[in-house]
C-alpha atoms as a PDB file:
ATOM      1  CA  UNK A   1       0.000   0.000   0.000  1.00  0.00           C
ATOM      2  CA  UNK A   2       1.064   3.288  -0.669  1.00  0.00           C
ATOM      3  CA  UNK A   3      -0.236   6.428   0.938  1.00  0.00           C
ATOM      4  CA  UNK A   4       0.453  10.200  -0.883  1.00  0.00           C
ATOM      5  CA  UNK A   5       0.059  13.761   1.108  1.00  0.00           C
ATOM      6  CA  UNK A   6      -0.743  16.249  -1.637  1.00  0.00           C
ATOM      7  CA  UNK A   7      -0.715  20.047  -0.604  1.00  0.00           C
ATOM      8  CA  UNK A   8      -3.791  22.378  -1.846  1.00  0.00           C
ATOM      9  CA  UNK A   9      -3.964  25.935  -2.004  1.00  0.00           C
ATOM     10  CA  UNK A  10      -5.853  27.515   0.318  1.00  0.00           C
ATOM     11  CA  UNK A  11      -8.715  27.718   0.691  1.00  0.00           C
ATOM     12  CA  UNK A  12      -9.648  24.672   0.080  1.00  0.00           C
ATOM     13  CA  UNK A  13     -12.479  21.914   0.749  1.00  0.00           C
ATOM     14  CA  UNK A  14     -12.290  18.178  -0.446  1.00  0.00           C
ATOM     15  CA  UNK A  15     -16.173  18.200   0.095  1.00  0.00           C
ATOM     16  CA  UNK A  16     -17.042  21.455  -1.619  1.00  0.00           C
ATOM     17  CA  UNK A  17     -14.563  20.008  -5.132  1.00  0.00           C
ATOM     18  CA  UNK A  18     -16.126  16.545  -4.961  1.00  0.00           C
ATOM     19  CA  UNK A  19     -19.941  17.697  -4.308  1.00  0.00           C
ATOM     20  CA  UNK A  20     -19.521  20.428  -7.461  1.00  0.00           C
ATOM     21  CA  UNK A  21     -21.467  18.910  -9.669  1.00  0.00           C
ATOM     22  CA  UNK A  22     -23.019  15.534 -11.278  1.00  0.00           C
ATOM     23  CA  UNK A  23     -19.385  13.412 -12.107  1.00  0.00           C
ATOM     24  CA  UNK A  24     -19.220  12.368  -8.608  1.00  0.00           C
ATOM     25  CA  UNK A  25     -22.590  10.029  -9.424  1.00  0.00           C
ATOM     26  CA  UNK A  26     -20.082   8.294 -12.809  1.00  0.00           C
ATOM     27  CA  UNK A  27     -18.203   5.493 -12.578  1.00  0.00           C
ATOM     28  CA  UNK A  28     -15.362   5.208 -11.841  1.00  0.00           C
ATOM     29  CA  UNK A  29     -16.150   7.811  -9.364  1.00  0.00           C
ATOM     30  CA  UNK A  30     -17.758   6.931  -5.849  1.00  0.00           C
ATOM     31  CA  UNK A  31     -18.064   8.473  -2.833  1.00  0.00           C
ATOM     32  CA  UNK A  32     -18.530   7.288   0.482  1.00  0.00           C
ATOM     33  CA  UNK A  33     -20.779   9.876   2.569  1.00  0.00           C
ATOM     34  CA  UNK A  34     -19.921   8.626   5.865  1.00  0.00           C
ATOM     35  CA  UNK A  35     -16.398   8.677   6.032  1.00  0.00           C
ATOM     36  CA  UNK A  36     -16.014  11.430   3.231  1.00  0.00           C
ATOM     37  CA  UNK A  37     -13.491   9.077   0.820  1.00  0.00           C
ATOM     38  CA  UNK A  38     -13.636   9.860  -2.579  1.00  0.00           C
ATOM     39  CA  UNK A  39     -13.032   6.465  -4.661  1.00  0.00           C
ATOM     40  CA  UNK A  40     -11.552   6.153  -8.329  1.00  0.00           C
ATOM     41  CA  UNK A  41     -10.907   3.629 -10.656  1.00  0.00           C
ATOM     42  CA  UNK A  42      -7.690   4.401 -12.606  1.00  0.00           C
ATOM     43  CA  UNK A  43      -5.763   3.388 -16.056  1.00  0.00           C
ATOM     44  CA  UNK A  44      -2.062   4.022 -15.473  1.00  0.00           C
ATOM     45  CA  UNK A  45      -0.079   4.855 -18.249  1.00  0.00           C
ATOM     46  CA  UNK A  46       1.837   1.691 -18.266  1.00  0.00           C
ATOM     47  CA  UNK A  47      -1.352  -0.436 -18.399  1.00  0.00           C
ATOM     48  CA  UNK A  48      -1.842  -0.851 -14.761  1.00  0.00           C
ATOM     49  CA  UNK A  49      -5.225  -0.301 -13.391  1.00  0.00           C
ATOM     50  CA  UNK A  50      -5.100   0.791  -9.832  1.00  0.00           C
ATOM     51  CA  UNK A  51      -7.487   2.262  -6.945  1.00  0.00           C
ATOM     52  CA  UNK A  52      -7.254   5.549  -5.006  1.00  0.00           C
ATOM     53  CA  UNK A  53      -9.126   6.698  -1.480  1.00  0.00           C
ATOM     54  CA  UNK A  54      -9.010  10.024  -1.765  1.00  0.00           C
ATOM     55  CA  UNK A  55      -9.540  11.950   1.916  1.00  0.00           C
ATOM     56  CA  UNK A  56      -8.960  15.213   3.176  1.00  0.00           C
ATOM     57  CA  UNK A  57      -6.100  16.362   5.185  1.00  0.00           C
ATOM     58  CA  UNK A  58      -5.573  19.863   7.333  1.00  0.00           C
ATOM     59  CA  UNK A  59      -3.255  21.251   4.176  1.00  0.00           C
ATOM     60  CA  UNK A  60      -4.779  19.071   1.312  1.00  0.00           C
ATOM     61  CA  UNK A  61      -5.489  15.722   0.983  1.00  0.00           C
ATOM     62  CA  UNK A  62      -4.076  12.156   1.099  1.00  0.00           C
ATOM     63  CA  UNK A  63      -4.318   9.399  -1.294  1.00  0.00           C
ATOM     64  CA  UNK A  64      -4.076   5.286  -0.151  1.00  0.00           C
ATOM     65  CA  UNK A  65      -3.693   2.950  -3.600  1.00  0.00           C
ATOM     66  CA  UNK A  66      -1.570  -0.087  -4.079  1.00  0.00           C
ATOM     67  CA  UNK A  67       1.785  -0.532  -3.882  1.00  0.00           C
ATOM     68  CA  UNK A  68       3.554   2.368  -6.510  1.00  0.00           C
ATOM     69  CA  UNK A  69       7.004   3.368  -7.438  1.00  0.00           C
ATOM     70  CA  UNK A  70       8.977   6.234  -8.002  1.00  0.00           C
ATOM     71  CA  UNK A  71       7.610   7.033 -11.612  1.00  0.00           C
ATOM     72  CA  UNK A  72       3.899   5.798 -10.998  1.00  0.00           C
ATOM     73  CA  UNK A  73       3.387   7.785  -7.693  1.00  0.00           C
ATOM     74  CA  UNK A  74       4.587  10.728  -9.869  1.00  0.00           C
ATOM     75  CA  UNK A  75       1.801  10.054 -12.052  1.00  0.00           C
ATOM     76  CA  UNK A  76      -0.762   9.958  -9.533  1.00  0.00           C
ATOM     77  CA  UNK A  77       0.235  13.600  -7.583  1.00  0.00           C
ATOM     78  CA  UNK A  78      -0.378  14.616 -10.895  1.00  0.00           C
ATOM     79  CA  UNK A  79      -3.336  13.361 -12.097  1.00  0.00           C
ATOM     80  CA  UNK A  80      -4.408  13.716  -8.750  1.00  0.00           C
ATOM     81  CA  UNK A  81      -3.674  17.679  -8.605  1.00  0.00           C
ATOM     82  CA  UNK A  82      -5.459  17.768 -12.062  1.00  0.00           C
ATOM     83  CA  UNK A  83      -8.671  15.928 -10.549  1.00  0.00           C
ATOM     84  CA  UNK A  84      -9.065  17.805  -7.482  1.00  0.00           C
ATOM     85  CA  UNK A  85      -7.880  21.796  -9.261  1.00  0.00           C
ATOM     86  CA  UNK A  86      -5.476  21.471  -6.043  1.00  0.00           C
ATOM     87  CA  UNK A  87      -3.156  24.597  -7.562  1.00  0.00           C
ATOM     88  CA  UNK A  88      -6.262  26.655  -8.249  1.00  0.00           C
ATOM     89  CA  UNK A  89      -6.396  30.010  -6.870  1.00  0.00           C
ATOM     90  CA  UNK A  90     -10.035  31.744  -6.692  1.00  0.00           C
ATOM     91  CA  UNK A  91      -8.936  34.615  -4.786  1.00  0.00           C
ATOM     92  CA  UNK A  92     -10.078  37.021  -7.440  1.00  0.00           C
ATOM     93  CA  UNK A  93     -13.512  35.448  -7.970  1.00  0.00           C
ATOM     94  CA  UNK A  94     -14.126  35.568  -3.975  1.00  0.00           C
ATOM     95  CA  UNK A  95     -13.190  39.409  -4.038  1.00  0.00           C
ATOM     96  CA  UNK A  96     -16.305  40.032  -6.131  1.00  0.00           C
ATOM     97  CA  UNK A  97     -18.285  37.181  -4.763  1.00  0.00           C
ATOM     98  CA  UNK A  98     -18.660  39.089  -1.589  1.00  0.00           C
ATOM     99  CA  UNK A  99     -20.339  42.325  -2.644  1.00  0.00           C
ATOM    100  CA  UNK A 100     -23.385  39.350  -3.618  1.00  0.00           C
ATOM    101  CA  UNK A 101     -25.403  37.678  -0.998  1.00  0.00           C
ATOM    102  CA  UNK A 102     -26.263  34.503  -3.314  1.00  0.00           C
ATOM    103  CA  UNK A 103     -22.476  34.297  -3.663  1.00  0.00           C
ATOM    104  CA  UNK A 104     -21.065  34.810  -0.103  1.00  0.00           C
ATOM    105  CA  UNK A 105     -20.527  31.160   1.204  1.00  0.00           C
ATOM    106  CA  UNK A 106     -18.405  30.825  -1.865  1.00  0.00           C
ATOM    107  CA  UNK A 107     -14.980  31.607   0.190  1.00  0.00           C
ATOM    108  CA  UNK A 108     -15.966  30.025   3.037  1.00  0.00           C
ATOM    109  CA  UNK A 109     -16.886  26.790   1.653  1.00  0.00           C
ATOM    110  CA  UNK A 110     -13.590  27.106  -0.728  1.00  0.00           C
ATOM    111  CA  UNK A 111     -15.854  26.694  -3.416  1.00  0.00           C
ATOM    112  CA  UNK A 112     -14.641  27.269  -7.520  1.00  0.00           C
ATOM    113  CA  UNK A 113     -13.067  24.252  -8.228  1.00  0.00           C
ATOM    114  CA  UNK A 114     -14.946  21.802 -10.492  1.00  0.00           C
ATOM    115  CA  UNK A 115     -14.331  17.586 -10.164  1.00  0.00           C
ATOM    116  CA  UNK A 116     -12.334  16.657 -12.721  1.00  0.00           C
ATOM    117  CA  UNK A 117     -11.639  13.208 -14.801  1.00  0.00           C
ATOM    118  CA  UNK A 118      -7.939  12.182 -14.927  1.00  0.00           C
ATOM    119  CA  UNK A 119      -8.246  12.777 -18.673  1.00  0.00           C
ATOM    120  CA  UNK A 120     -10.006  15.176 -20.919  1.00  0.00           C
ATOM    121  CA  UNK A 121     -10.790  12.206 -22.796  1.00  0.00           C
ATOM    122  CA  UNK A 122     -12.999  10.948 -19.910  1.00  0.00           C
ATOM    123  CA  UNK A 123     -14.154  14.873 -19.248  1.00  0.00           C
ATOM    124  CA  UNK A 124     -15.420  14.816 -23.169  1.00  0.00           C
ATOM    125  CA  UNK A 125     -16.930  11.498 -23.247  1.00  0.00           C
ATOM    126  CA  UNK A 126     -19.107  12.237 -20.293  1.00  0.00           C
ATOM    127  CA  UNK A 127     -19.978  15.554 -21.052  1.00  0.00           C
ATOM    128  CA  UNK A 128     -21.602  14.076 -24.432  1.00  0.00           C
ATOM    129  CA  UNK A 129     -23.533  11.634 -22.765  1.00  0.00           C
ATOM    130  CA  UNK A 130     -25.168  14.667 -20.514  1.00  0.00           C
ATOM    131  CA  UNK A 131     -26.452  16.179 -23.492  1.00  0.00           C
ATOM    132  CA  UNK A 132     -30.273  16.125 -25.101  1.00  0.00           C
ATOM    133  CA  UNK A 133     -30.755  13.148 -21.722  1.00  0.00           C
ATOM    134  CA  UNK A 134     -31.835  12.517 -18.908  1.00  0.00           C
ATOM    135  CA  UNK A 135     -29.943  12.312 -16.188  1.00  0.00           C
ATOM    136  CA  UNK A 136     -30.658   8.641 -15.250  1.00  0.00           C
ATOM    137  CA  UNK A 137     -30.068   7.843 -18.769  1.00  0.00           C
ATOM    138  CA  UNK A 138     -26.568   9.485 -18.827  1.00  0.00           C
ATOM    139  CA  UNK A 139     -25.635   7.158 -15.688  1.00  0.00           C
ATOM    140  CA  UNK A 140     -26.756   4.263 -17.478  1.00  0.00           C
ATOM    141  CA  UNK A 141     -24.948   4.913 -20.616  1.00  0.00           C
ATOM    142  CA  UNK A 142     -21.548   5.528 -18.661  1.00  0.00           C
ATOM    143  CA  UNK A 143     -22.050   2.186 -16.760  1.00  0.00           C
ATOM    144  CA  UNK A 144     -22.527   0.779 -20.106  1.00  0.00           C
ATOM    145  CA  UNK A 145     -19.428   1.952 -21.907  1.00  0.00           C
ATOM    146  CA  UNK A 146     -17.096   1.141 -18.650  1.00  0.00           C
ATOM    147  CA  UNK A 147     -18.906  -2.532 -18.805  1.00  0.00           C
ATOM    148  CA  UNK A 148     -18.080  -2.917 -22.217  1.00  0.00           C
ATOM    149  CA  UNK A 149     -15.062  -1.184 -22.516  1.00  0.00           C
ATOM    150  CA  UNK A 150     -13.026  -0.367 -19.283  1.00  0.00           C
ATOM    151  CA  UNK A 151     -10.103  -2.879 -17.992  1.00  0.00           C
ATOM    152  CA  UNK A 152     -11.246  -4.379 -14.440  1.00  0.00           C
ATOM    153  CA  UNK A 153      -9.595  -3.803 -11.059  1.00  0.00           C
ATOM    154  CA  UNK A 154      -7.618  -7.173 -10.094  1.00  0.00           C
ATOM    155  CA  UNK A 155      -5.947  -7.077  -6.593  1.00  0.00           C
ATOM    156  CA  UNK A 156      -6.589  -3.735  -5.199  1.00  0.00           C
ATOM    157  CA  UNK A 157      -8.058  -1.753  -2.213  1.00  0.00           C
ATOM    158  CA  UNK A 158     -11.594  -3.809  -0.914  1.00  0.00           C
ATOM    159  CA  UNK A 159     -13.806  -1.214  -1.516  1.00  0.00           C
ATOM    160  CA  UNK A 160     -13.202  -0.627  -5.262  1.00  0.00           C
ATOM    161  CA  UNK A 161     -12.355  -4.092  -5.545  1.00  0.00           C
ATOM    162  CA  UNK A 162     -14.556  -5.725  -8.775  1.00  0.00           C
ATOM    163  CA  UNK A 163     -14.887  -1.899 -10.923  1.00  0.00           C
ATOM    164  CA  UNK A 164     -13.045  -0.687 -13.826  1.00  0.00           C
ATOM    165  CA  UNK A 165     -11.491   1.695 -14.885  1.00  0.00           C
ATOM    166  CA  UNK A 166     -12.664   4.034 -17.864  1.00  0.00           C
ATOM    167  CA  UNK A 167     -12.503   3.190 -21.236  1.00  0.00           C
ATOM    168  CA  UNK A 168      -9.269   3.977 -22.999  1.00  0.00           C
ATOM    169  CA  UNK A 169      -9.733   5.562 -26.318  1.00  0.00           C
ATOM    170  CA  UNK A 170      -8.163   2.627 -27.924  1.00  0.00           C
ATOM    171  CA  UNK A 171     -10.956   0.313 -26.881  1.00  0.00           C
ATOM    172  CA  UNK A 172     -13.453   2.015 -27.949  1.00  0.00           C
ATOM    173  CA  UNK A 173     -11.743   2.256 -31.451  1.00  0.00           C
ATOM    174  CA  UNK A 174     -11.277  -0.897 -31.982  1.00  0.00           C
ATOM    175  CA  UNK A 175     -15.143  -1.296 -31.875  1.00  0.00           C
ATOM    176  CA  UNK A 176     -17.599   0.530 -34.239  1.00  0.00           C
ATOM    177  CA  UNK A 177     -20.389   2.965 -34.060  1.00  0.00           C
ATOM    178  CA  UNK A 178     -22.757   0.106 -34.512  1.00  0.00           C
ATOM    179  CA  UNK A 179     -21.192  -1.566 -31.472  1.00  0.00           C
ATOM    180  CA  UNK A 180     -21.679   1.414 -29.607  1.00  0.00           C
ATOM    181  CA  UNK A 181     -25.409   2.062 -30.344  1.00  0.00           C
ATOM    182  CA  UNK A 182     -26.801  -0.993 -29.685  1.00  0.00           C
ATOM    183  CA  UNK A 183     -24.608  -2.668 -26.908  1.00  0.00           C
ATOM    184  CA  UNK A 184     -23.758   0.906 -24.620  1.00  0.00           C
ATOM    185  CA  UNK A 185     -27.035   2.191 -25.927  1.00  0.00           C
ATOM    186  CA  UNK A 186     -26.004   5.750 -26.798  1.00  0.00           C
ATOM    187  CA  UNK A 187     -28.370   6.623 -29.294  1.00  0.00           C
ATOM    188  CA  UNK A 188     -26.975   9.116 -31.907  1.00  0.00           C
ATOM    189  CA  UNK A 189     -23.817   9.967 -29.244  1.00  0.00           C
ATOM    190  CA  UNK A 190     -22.654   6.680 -31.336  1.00  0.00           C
ATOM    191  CA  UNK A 191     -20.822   8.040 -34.005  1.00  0.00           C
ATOM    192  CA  UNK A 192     -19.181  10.822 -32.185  1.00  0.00           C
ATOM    193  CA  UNK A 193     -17.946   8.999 -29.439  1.00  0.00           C
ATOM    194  CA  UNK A 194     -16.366   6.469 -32.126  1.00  0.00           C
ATOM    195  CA  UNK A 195     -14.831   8.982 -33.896  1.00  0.00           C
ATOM    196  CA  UNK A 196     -13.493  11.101 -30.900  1.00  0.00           C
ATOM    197  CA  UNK A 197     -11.617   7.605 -30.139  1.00  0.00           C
ATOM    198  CA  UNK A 198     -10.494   7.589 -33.087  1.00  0.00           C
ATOM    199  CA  UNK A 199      -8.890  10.222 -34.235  1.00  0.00           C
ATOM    200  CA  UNK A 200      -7.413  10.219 -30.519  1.00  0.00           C
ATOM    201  CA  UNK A 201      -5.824   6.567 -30.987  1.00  0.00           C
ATOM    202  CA  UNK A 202      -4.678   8.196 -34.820  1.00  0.00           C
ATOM    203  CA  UNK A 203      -2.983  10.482 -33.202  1.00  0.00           C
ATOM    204  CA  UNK A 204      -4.886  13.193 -35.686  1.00  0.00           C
ATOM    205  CA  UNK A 205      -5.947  14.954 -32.657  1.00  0.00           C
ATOM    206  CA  UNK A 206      -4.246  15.616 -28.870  1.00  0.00           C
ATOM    207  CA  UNK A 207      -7.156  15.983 -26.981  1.00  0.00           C
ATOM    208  CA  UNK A 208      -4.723  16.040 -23.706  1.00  0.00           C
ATOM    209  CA  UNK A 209      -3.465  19.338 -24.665  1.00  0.00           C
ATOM    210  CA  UNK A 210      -6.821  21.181 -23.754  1.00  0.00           C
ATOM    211  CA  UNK A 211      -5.423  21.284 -20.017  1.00  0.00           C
ATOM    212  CA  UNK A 212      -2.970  23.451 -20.645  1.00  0.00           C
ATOM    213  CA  UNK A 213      -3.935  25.321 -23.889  1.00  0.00           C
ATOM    214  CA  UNK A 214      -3.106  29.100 -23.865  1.00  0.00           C
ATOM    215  CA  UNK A 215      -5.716  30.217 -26.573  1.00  0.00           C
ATOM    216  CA  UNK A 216      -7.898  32.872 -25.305  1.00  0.00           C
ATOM    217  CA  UNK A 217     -11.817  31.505 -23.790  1.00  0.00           C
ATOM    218  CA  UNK A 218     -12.992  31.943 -27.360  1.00  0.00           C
ATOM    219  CA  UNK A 219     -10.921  30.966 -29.734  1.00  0.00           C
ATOM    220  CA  UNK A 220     -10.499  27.799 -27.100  1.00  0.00           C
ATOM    221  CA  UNK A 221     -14.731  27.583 -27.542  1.00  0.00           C
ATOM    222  CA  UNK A 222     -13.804  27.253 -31.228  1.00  0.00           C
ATOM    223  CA  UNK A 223     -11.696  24.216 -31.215  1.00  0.00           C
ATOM    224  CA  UNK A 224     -14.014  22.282 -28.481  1.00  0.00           C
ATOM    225  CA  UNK A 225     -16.749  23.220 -30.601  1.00  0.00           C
ATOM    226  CA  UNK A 226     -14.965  21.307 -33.555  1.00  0.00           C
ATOM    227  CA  UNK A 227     -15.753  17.891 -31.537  1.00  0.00           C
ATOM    228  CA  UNK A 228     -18.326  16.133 -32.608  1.00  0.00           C
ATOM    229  CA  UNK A 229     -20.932  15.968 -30.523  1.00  0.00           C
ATOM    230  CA  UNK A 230     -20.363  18.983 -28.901  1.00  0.00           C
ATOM    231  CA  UNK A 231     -22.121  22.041 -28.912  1.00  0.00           C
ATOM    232  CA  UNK A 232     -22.647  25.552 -27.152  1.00  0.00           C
ATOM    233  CA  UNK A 233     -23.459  23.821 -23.911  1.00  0.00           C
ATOM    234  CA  UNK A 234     -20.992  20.940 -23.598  1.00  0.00           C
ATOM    235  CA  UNK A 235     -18.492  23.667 -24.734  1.00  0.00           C
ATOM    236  CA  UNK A 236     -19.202  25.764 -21.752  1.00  0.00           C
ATOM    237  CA  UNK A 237     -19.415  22.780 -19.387  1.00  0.00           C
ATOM    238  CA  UNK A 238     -15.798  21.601 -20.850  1.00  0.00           C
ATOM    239  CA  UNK A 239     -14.419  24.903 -20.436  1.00  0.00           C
ATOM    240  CA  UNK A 240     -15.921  25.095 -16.905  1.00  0.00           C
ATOM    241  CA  UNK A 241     -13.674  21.725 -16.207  1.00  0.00           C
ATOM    242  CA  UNK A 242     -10.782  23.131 -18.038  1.00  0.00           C
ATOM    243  CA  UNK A 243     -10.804  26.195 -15.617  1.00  0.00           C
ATOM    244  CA  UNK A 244     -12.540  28.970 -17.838  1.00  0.00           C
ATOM    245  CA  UNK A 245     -15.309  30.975 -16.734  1.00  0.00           C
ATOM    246  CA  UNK A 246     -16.681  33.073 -19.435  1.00  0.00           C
ATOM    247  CA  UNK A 247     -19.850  31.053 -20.483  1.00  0.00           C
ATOM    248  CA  UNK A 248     -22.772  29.626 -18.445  1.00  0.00           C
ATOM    249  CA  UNK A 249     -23.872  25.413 -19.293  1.00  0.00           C
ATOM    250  CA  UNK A 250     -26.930  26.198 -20.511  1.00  0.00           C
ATOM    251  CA  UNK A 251     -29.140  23.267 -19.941  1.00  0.00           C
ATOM    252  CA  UNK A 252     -33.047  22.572 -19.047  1.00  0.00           C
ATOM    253  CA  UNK A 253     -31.607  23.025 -15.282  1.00  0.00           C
ATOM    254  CA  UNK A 254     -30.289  26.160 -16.222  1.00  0.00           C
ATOM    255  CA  UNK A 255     -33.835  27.501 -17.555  1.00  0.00           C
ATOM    256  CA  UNK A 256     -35.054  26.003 -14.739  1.00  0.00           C
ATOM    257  CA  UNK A 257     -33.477  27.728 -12.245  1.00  0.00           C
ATOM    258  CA  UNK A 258     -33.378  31.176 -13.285  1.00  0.00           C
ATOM    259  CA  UNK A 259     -37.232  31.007 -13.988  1.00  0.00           C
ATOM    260  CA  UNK A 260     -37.721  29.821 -10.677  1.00  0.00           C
ATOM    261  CA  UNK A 261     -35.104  32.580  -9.103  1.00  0.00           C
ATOM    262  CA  UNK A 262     -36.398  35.544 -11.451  1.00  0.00           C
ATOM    263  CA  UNK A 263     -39.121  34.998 -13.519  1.00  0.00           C
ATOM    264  CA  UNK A 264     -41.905  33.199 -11.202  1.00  0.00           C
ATOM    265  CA  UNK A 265     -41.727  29.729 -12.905  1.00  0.00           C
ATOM    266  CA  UNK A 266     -42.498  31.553 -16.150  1.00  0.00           C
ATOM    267  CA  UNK A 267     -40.368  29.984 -19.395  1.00  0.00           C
ATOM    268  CA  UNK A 268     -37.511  31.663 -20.044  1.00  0.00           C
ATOM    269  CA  UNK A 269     -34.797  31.487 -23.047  1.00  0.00           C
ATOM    270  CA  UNK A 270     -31.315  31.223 -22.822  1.00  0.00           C
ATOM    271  CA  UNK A 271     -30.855  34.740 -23.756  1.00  0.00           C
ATOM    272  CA  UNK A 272     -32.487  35.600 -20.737  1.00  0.00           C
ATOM    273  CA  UNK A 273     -29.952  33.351 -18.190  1.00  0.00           C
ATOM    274  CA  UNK A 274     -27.049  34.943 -20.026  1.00  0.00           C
ATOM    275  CA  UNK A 275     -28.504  38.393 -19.162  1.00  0.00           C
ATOM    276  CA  UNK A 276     -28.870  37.649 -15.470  1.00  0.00           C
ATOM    277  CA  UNK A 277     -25.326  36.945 -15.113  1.00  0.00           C
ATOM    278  CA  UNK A 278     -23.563  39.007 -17.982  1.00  0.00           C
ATOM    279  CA  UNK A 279     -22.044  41.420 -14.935  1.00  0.00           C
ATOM    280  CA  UNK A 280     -20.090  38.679 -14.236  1.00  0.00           C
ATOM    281  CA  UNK A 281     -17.726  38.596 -16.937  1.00  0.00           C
ATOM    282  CA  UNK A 282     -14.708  36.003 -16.885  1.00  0.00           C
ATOM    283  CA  UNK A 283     -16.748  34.720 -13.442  1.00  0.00           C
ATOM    284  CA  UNK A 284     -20.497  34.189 -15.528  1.00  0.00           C
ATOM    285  CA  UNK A 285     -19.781  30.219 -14.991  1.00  0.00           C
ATOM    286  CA  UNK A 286     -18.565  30.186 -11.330  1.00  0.00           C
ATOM    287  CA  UNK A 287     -21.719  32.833 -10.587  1.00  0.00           C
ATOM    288  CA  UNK A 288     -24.134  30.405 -12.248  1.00  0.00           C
ATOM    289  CA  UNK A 289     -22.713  27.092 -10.934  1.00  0.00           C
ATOM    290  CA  UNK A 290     -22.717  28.190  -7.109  1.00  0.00           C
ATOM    291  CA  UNK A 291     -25.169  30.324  -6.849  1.00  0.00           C
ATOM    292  CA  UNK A 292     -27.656  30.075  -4.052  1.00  0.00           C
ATOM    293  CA  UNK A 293     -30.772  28.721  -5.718  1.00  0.00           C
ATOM    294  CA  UNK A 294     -33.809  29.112  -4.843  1.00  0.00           C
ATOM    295  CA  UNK A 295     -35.175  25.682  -5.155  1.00  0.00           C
ATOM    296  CA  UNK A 296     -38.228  26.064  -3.167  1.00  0.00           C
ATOM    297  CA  UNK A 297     -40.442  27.977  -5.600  1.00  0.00           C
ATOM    298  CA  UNK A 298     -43.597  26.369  -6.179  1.00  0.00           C
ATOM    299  CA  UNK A 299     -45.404  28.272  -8.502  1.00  0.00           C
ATOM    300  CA  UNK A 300     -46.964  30.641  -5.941  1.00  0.00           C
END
């Protein structure tokens, strides 16, 4: 067994990162309420397929998996850091967050950062499957790809023992649309997840090099708008993950929402949520995604 201490900047709250929105209710992702561990299935790069309990520390957060060496526990820090936004700094979004009373547990809860997959990959696959769904259905249809696709945990820690790990692009190359449609049951996502995989595997595209892309919010918008599959509202919801702030996920939870918060249940277009939180600038995604809803509206 090994066991990693990983520092975080402050301020910072493992429960606030890992409750931020819907990925902690995918595979490989599970979380254990009671004792607050955060579970993952991972692929390492040398084919290994390991487990992490992720908890949190006074300064950050500590990581038990199986036995790792020099290079592999290298690898995790860093996919860890990447999962958790541990190097984030929100200081400038808390500034402004203070002057607004929906916004004001923001610093106190450490809130900003966004759960993250190891890979973009994963972060692009799953964002697809969230689109034109429900959200039952988008659960199903990532159980279904990791059951047809992902490598299985061996020998590993007991509570992760029997999952997998995510599909590797290469796996799901090797198949076919067809495969895809009828056996992970993705509907029309088929042909756009196959050919994500494959011009990943080709080598045609580097889908990695999102993470640390310099190209300004929109021009960045451009080239994950290129991706099959994805459109204005996975785009914002990728950029979210990828640490960019400028455009609000617009979804039926979105309308939702703001109707309920401003418009007494009345419909409402997405013109209208973009107005409500254009004064936020760079910060229009962080305003939107912790904002203090107002869930309780009945109608009345």
């Amino acid at each position: 067994m090994t066991s990693l201490h990983l520092i975080a900047r402050p301020p910072f709250n493992f429960y606030s990162v890992v409750t931020s929105h819907g990925w902690i209710q995918l595979a490989p992702f599970r979380f254990d309420e009671n004792s607050k561990t955060l579970f993952y299935t991972d692929h390492l790069l040398n084919g290994r397929i390991v487990g992490y309990q992720i908890s949190e520390t006074p300064k950050g957060v500590k990581v038990k998996t199986d036995s790792l060496n020099k290079i592999e526990q290298n690898e995790v820090k860093e996919k860890i850091s990447w999962m958790l936004g541990l190097d984030q700094d929100f200081s400038s979004f808390y500034k402004v967050a203070r002057k607004e009373p929906k916004l004001r547990k923001s610093e106190k809860l450490a809130r900003g950062r966004v759960l993250r997959s190891p890979t973009f990959f994963e972060d692009v696959v799953k964002t697809i499957l969230t689109t034109n769904t429900l959200w039952a259905a988008t659960k199903r249809m990532n159980l279904n790809l990791i059951a047809s696709f992902g490598d299985p945990l061996h020998v590993t820690l007991s509570k992760v023992e029997g999952s997998r790990a995510f599909p590797l692009p290469d796996r799901i190359a090797a198949s076919t649309d067809k495969a895809l449609r009828e056996a992970v049951r993705v509907g029309y996502r088929a042909p756009a997840l196959y050919e994500l995989a494959v011009r990943v595997v080709s080598k045609e595209f580097d889908i990695e090099s999102f993470k640390t892309s310099t190209l300004p919010t929109l021009e960045l918008r451009k080239e994950l708008m290129k991706i099959k599959g994805v459109g204005p509202y996975a785009a914002a919801n990728l950029l979210m993950i990828l640490g960019r702030h400028d455009f609000i996920p617009i979804d039926s939870w979105a309308l939702k929402v703001v109707s309920n918060e401003w418009y007494r249940g009345k419909p409402v277009t997405p013109k209208q949520v973009e107005k409500r939180f254009e004064k936020w600038g760079e910060y229009k995604g962080l305003a939107y995604w912790f904002w203090d809803w107002d869930l309780k509206y009945n109608g009345g």
